[in-house]
Protein backbone atom coordinates (compact mmCIF):
# COMPACT_ATOMS: atom_id res chain seq x y z
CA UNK A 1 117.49 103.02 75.51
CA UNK A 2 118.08 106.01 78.21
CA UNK A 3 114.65 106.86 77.79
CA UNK A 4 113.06 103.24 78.27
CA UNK A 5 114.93 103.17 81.75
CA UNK A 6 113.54 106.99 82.61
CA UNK A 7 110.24 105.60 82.20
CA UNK A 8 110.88 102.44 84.21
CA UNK A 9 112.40 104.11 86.65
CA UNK A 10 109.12 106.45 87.06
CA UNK A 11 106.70 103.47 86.80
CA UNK A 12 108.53 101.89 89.70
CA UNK A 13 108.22 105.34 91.70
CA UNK A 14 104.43 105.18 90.75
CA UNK A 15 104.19 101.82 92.38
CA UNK A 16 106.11 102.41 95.38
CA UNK A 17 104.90 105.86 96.14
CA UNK A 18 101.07 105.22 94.69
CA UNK A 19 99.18 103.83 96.87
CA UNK A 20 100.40 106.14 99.95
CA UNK A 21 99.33 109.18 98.08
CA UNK A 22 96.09 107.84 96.75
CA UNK A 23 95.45 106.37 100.50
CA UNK A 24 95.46 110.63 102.22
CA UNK A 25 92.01 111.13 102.93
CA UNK A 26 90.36 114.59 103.98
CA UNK A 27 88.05 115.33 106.32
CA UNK A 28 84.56 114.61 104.51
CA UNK A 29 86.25 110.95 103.63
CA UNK A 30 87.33 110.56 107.30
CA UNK A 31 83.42 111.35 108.08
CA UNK A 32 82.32 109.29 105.50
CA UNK A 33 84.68 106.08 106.40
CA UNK A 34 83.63 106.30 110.12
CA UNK A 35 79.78 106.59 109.19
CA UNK A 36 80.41 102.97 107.32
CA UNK A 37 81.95 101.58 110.38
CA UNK A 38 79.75 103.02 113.33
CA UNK A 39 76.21 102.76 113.79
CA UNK A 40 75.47 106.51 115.02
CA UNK A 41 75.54 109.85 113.21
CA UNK A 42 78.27 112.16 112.62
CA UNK A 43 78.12 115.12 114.91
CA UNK A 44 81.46 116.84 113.21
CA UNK A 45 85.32 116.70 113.31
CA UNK A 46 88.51 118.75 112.85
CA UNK A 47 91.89 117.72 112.25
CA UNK A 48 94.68 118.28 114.36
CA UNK A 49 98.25 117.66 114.84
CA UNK A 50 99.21 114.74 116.58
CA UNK A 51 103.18 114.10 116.66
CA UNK A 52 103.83 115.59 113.45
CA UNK A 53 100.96 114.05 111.51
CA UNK A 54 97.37 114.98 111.10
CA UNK A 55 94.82 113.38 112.67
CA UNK A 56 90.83 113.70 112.12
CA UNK A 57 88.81 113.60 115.15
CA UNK A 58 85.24 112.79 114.02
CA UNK A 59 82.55 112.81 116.61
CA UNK A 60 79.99 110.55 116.78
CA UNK A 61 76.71 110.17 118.28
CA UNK A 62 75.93 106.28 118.95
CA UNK A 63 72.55 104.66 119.31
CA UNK A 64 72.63 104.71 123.08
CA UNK A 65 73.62 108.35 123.25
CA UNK A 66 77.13 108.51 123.58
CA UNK A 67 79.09 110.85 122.07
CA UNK A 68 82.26 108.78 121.05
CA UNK A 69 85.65 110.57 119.13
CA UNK A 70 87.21 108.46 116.43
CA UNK A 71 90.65 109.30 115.45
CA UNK A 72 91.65 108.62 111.43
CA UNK A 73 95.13 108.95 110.12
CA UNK A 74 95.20 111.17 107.29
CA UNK A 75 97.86 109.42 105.33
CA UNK A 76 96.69 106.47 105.70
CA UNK A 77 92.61 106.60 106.47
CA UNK A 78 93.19 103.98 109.28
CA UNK A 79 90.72 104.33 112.05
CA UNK A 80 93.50 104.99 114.94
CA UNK A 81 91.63 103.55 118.22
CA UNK A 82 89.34 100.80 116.79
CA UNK A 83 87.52 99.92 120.00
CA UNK A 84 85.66 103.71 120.35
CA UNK A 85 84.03 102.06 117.32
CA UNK A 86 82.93 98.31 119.16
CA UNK A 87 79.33 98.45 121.01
């Protein structure tokens, strides 16, 4: 019985906790995810620290020659200032 509610108890950690782990992305994703959502081509990036969390800064050359920085959440791979990415 003790060991039926051990494993619930872990399966409900797995569910809670999951998808935040298996949403960190690294650097190559971050490049990756931007290249889907921008029509130019990835110049580079680094992370940094912004407020305690890391932040990807991929740069991007666009179509009509700007160079355009796209900021991705690590932990969560969410594109942080969505219009750099509007034409």
């Amino acid at each position: 019985m003790r060991g039926k509610r051990i494993w619930k108890g872990l399966l409900l950690c797995l569910l809670v906790v999951g998808p935040m782990i298996a949403e960190a992305i690294d650097l190559d994703k971050a490049a990756e995810r931007v290249q889907k959502k921008i029509d130019g081509r990835v110049l580079g990036g680094k992370s940094v620290t912004e407020d305690g969390r890391t932040v990807h800064v991929i740069r991007v050359l666009t179509p009509d020659g700007r160079v355009v920085h796209i900021r991705v959440d690590q932990e969560t791979g969410r594109i942080l200032n969505p219009s750099a990415t509007e034409r």
